[in-house]
C-alpha atoms as a PDB file:
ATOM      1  CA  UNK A   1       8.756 -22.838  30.949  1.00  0.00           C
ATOM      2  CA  UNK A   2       9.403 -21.292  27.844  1.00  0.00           C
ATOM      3  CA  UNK A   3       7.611 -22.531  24.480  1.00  0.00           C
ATOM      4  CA  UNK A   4       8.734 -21.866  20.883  1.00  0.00           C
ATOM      5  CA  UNK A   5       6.078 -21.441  17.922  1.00  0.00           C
ATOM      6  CA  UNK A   6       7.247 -22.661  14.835  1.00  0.00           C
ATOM      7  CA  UNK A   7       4.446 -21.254  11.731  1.00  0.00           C
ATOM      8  CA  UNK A   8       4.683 -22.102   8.176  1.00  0.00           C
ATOM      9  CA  UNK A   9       2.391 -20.018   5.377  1.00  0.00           C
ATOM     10  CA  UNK A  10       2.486 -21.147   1.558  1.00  0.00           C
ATOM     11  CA  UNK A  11       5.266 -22.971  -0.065  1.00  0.00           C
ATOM     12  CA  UNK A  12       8.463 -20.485   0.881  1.00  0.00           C
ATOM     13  CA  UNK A  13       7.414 -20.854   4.119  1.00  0.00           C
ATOM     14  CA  UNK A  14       7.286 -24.453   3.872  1.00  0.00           C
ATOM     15  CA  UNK A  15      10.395 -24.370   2.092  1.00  0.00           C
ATOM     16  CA  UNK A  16      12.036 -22.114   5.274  1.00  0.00           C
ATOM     17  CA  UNK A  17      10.263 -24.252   7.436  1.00  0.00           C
ATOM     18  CA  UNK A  18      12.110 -27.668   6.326  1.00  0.00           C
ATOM     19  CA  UNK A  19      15.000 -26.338   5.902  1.00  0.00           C
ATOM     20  CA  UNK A  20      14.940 -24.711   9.622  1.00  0.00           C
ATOM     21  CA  UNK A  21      13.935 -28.530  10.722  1.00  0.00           C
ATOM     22  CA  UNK A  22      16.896 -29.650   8.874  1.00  0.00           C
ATOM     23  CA  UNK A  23      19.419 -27.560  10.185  1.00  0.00           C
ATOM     24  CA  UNK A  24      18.353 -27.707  13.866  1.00  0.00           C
ATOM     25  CA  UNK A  25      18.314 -31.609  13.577  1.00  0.00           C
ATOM     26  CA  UNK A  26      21.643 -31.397  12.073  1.00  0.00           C
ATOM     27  CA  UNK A  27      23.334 -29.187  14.953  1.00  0.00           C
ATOM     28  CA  UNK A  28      21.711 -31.740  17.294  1.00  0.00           C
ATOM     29  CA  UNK A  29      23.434 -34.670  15.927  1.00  0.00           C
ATOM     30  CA  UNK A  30      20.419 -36.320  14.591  1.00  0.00           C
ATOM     31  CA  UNK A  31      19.189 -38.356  12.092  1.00  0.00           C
ATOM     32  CA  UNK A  32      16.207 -38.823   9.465  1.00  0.00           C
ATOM     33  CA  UNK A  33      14.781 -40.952  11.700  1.00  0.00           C
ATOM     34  CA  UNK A  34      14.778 -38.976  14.551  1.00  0.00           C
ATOM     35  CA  UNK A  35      18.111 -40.814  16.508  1.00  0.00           C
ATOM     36  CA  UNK A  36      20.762 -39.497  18.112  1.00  0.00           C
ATOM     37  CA  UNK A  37      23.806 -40.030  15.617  1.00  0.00           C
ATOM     38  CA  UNK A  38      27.214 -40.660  17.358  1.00  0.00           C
ATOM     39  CA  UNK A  39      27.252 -37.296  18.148  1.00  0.00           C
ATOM     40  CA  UNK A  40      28.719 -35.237  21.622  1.00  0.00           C
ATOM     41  CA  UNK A  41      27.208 -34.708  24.809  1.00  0.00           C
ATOM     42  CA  UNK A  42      27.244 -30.816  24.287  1.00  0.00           C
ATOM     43  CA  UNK A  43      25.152 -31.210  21.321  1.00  0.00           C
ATOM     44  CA  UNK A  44      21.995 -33.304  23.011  1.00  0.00           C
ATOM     45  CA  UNK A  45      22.109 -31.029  25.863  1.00  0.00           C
ATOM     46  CA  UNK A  46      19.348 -28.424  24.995  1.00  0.00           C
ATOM     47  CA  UNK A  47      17.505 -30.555  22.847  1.00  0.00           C
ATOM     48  CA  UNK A  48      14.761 -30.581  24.761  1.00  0.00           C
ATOM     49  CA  UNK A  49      13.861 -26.960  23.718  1.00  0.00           C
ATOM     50  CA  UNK A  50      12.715 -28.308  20.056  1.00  0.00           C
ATOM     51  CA  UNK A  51      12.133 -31.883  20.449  1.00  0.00           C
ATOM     52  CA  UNK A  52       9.905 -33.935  22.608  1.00  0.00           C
ATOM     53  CA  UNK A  53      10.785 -38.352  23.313  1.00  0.00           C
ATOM     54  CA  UNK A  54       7.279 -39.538  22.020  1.00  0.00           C
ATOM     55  CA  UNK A  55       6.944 -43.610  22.603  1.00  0.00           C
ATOM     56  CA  UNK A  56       9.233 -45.501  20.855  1.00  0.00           C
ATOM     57  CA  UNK A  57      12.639 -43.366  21.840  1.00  0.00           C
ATOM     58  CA  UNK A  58      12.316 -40.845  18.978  1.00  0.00           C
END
């Protein structure tokens, strides 16, 4: 199993940071909330390398 760390330092970081969070959530057909939008198949199919299903389905 392969695990991804994500660090943020100072405000560009943080700044890199969201907008990384953004743009992965957005290729993943996601949502603000954390839902799947009515997006394809292909797109939830690795989404297990960033995200985790915490209780409550997001």
């Amino acid at each position: 199993m392969r695990e991804i760390v994500h660090l943020q330092a100072g405000q560009c970081g943080n700044q890199i940071g969201a907008k990384f969070w953004e743009v992965i959530s957005e290729e993943h057909g996601l949502d603000g909330s954390g839902s799947a939008k009515d997006g394809n198949d292909q797109q939830l199919e690795r989404i297990n390398v960033y995200y985790n299903e915490a209780n409550g389905g997001k």
